[in-house]
Protein backbone atom coordinates (compact mmCIF):
# COMPACT_ATOMS: atom_id res chain seq x y z
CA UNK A 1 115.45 23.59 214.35
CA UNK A 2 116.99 25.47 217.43
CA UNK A 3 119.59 27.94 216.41
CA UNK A 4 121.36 28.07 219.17
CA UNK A 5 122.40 24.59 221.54
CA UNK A 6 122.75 24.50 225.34
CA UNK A 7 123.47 21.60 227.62
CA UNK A 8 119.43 21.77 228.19
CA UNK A 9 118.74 20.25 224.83
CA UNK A 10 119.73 16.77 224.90
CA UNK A 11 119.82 14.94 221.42
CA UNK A 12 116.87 12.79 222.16
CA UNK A 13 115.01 16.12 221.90
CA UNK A 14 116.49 17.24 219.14
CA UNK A 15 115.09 14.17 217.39
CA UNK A 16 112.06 14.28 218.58
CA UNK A 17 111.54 17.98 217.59
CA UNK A 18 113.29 17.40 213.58
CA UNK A 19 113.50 13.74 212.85
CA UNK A 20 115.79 14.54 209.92
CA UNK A 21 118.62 14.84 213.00
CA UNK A 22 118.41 11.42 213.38
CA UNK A 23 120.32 11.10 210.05
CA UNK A 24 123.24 13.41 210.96
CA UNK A 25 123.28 11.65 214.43
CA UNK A 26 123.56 8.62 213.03
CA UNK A 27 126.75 9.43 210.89
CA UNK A 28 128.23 10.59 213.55
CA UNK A 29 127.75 7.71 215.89
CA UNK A 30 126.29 9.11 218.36
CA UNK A 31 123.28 7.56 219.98
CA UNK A 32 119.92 9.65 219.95
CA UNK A 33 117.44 6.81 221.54
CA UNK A 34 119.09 5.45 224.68
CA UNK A 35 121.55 7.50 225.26
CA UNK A 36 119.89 10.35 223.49
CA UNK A 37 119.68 11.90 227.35
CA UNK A 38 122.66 13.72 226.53
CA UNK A 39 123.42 17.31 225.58
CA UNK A 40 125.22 17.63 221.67
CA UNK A 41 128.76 18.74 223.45
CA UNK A 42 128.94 15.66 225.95
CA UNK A 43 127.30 13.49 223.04
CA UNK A 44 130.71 14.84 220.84
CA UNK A 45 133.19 14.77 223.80
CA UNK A 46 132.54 10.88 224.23
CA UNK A 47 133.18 10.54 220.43
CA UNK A 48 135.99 13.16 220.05
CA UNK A 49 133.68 15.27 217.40
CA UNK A 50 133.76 18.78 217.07
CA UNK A 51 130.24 19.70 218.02
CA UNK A 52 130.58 23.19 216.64
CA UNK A 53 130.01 20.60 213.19
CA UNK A 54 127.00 19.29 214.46
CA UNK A 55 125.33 22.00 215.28
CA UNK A 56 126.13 23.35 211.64
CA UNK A 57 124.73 20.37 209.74
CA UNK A 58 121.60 20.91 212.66
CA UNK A 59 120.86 24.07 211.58
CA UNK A 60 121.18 23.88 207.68
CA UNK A 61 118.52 20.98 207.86
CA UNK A 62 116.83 24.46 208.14
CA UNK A 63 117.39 24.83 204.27
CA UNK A 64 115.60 21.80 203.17
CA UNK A 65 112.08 21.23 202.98
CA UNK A 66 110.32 19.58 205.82
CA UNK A 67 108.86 15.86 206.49
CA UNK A 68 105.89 16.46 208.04
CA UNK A 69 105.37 12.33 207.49
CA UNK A 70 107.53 11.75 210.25
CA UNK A 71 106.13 14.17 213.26
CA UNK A 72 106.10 11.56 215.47
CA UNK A 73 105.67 14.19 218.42
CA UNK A 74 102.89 15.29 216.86
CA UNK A 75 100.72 12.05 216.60
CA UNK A 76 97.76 10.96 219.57
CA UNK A 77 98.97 8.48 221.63
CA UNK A 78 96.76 5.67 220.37
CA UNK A 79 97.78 6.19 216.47
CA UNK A 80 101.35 5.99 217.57
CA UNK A 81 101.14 2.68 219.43
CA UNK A 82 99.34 1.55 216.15
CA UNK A 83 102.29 2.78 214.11
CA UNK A 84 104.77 1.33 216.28
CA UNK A 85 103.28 -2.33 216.41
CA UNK A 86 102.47 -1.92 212.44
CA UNK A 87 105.75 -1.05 211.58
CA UNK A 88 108.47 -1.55 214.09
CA UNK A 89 107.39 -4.61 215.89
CA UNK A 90 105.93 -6.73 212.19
CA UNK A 91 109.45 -5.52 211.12
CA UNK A 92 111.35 -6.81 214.45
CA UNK A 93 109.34 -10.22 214.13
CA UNK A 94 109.65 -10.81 210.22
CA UNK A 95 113.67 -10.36 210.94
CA UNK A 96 114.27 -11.88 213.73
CA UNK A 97 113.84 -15.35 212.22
CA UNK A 98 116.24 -14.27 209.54
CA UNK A 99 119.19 -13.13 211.09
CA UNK A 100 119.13 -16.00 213.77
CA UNK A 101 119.30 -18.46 210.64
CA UNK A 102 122.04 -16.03 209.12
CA UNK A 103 123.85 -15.80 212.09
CA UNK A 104 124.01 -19.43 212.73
CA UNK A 105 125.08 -20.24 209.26
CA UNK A 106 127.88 -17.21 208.81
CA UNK A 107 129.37 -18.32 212.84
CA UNK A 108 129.32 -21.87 211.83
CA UNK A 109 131.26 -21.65 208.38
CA UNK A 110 133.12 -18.77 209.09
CA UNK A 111 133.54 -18.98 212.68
CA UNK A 112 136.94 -20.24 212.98
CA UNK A 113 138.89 -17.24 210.57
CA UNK A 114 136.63 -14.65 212.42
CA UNK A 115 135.62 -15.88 215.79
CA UNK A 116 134.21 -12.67 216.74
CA UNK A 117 130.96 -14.22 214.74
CA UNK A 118 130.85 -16.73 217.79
CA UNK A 119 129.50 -13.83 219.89
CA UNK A 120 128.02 -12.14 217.85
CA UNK A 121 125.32 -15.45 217.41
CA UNK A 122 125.52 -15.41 221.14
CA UNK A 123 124.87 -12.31 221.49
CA UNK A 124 122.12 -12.05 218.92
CA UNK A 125 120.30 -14.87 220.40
CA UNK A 126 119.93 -13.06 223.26
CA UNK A 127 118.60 -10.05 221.87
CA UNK A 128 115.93 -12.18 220.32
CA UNK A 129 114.36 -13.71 222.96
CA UNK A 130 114.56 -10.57 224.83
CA UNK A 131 113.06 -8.58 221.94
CA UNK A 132 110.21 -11.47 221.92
CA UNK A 133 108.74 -11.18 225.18
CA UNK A 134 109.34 -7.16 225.12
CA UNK A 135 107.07 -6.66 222.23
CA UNK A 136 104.56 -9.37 223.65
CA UNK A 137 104.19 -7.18 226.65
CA UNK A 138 103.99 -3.88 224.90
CA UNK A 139 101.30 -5.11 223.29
CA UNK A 140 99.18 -6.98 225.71
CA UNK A 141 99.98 -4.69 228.81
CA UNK A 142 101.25 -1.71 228.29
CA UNK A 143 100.07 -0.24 225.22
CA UNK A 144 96.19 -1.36 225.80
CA UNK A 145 96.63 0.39 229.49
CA UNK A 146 97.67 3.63 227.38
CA UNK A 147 94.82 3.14 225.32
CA UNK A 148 92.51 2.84 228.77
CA UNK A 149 94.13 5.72 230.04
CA UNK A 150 92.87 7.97 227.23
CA UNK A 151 89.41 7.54 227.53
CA UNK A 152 89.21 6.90 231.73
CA UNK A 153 91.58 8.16 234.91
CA UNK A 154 91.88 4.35 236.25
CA UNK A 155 94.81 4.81 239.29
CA UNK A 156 95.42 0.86 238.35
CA UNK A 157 96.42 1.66 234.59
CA UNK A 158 98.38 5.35 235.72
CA UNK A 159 100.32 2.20 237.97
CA UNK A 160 100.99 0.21 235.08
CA UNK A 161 102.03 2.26 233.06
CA UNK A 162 104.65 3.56 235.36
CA UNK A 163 105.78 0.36 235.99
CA UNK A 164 106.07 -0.99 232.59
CA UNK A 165 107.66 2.07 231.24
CA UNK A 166 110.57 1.40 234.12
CA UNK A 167 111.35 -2.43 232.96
CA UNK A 168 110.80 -1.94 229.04
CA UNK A 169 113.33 1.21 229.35
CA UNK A 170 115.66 -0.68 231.33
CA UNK A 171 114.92 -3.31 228.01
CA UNK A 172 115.82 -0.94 225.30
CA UNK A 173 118.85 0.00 226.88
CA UNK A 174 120.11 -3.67 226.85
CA UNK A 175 119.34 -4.30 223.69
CA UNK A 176 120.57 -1.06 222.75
CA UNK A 177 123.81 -1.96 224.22
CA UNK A 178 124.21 -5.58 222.69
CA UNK A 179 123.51 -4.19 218.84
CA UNK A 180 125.83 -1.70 219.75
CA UNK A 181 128.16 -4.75 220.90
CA UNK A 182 127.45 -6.51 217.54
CA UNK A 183 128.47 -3.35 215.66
CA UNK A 184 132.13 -3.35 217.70
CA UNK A 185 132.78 -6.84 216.91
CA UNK A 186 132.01 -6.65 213.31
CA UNK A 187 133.98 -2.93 213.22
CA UNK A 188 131.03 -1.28 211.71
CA UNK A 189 129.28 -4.17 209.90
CA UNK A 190 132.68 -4.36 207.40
CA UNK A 191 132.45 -7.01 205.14
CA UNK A 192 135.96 -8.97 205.49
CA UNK A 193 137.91 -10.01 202.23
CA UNK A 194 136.82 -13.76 202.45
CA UNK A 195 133.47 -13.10 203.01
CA UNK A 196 130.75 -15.46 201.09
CA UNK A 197 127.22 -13.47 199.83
CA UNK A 198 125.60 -14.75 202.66
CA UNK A 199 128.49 -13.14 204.81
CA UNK A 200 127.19 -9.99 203.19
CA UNK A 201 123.99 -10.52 203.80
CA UNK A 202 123.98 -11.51 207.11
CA UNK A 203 125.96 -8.40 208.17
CA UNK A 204 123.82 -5.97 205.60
CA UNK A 205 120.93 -7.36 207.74
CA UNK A 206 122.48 -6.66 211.20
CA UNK A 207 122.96 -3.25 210.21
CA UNK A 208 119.66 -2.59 208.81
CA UNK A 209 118.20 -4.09 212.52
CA UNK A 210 120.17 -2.15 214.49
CA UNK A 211 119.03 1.12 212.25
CA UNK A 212 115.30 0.55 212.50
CA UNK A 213 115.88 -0.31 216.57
CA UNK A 214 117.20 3.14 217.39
CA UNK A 215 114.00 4.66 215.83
CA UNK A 216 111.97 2.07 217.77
CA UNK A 217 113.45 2.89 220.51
CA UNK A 218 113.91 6.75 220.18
CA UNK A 219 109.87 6.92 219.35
CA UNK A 220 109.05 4.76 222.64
CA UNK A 221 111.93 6.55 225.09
CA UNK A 222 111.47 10.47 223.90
CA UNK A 223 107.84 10.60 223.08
CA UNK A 224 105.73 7.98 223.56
CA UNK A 225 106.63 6.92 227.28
CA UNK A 226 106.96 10.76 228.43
CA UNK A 227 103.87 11.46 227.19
CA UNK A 228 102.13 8.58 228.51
CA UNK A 229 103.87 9.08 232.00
CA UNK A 230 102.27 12.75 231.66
CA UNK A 231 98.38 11.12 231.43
CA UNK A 232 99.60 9.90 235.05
CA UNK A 233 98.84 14.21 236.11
């Protein structure tokens, strides 16, 4: 990890260089996947954090051993698209189903005490069918072009690719904002004193989608589209 933090190093880099930041990020609220464009001081200003404390807790990560499972930056392009489809996207599509059944059920008996779950199924639904055809393309355009791209210098796929990065970033960052959204309205997934199990559940669930998206995303924005943009040169 960096010892020293300039306005250079946005947090999306950080990330991508230590994936362990993502943690200490995370409990800080601060985004490191769509907004992770950001250096650590403006990332703190917006949230009224000391960043002289983040970039403490970034450089003791120095102290513990490292994950070597999770060097993302360090995979071939064609191994990470595999990774993200086997992992991210079977997650994405096994829980989707589930939290637009949970989110129907909690907004319909609990929707009158907390209306705020009336938006939040709104808003949810929406971030389904978005997430549904974004993942379709991924897979059938963008991340086969990538694929092409390694083993040719086709001007058609370098087009693509450029393309498709454009929309599906334009993608994550309104689905980043909608979880985001979801997380406001529920103030931070807390589980209200009348809430039934499948309350719990359903907000438990919500939380744990929103966690696994900002990795999704943060792999895709800071290394995977970069690098593929780079095969364009």
């Amino acid at each position: 990890m960096e010892k020293t933090f300039n306005n250079d190093v946005t947090v999306g880099q950080i990330v991508t260089r230590d994936f362990r930041a993502a943690e200490i990020f995370k409990n800080a609220g601060i985004d490191f996947c769509c907004g992770g464009n950001k250096s650590i001081s403006d990332a703190c200003r917006e949230k009224g954090i000391d960043p002289s404390k983040i970039e403490q807790e970034l450089i003791d990560l120095d102290k513990l051993p490292g994950d070597q499972s999770k060097n993302f930056n360090g995979w071939d392009l064609d191994f990470l698209c595999d990774y993200i489809i086997n992992t991210h996207h079977k997650y994405v599509l096994k829980s989707l189903p589930e939290l637009r059944f949970y989110t129907r059920k909690i907004a319909s008996v609990h929707g009158d005490p907390h209306p705020e779950l009336i938006e939040v199924l709104e808003i949810f639904s929406k971030v389904n069918d978005e997430l549904l055809q974004h993942l379709t393309k991924e897979e059938e355009v963008l991340f086969p072009a990538i694929k092409r791209l390694l083993q040719s210098d086709d001007i058609g796929d370098k087009n693509l690719i450029k393309s498709e990065i454009t929309r599906m970033s334009g993608e994550h960052e309104l689905a980043g904002d909608a979880m985001d959204r979801i997380r406001k309205l529920t103030q931070n997934y807390l589980v209200p004193e009348d809430a039934c199990n499948t309350y719990r559940v359903s907000l438990k669930l919500l939380e744990q989608f929103e966690d696994d998206l900002h990795v999704h995303v943060h792999i895709e924005n800071n290394i995977l589209y970069p690098k593929a943009l780079m095969l364009n040169y």
